[in-house]
Protein backbone atom coordinates (compact mmCIF):
# COMPACT_ATOMS: atom_id res chain seq x y z
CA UNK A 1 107.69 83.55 107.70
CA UNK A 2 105.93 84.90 110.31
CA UNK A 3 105.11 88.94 110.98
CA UNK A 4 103.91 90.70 113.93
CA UNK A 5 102.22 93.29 113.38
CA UNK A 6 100.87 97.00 115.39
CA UNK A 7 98.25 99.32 113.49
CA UNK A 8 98.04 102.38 115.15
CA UNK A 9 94.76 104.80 114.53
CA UNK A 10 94.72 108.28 113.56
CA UNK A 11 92.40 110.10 115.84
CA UNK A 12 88.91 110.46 113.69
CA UNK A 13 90.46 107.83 111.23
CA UNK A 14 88.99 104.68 110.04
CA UNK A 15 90.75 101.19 111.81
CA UNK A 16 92.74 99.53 109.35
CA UNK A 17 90.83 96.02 108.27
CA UNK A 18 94.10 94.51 105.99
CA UNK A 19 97.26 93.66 105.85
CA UNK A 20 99.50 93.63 102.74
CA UNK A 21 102.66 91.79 103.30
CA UNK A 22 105.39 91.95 100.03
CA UNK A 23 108.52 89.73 100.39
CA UNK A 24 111.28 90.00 98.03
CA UNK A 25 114.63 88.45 97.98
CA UNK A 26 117.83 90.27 96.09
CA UNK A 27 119.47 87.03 96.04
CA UNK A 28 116.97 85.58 94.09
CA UNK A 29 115.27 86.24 90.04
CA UNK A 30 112.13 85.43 91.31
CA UNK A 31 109.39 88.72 91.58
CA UNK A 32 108.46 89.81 94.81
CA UNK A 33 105.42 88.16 96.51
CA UNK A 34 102.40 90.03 98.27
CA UNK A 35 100.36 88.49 100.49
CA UNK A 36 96.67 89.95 101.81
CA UNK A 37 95.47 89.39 105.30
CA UNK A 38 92.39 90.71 106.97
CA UNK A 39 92.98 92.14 110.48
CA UNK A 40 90.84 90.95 113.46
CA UNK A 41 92.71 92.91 115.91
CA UNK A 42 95.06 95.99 115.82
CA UNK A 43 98.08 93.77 116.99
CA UNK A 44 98.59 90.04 116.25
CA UNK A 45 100.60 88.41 113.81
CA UNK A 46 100.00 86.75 110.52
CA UNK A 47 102.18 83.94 108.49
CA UNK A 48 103.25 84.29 105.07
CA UNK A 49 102.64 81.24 103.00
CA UNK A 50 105.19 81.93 100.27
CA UNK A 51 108.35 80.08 100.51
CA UNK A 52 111.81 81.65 101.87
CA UNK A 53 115.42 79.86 101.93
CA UNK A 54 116.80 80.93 105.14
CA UNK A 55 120.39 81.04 103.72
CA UNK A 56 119.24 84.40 101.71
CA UNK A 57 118.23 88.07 102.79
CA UNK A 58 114.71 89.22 102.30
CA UNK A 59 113.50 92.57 102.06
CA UNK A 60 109.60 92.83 103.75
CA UNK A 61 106.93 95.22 103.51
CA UNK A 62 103.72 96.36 105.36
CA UNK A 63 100.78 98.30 104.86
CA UNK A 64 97.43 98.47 106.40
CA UNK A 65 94.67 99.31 104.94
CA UNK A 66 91.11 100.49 105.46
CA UNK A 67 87.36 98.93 104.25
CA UNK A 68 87.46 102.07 102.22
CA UNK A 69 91.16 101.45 100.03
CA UNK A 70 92.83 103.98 102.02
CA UNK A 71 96.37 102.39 102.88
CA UNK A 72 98.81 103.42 104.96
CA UNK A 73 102.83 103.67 103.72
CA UNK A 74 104.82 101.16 103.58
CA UNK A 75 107.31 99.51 106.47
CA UNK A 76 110.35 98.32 105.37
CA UNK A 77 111.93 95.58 107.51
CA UNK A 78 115.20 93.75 106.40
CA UNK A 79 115.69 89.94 107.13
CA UNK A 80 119.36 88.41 107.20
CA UNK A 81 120.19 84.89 105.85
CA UNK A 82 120.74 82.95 109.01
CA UNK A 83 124.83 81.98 109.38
């Protein structure tokens, strides 16, 4: 699964350095999986290792984060099983 990504900066605010990616499916028992990625630029796009079956829906999250811990909330996108 890939995910492209856009952090915008708060004026006076530190530049996000991470990326926390959580993918969960409703369709399966499994827990959710959260993936950490360190941000060279404030767009791009980063791949999520953790295996998906197409044929199910997936819930994914993102938050950036700063060097300092601050993070940012989360974005909730919604992936459909392919038909």
């Amino acid at each position: 699964m890939r995910v492209l990504y856009e952090v915008v900066t708060a004026p006076g605010a530190q530049r996000p350095t991470g990326l926390a990616v959580t993918i969960n499916s409703p369709d399966e028992s499994a827990p959710p999986t959260t993936e950490a990625f360190t941000l060279a630029s404030p767009t791009g796009a980063v791949t999520v290792t953790a295996a998906v079956d197409p044929s199910r829906a997936y819930d994914i999250y993102a938050s950036a984060a700063t060097a300092n811990g601050l993070a940012s909330e989360s974005v909730r996108a919604e992936l459909a099983p392919e038909t």
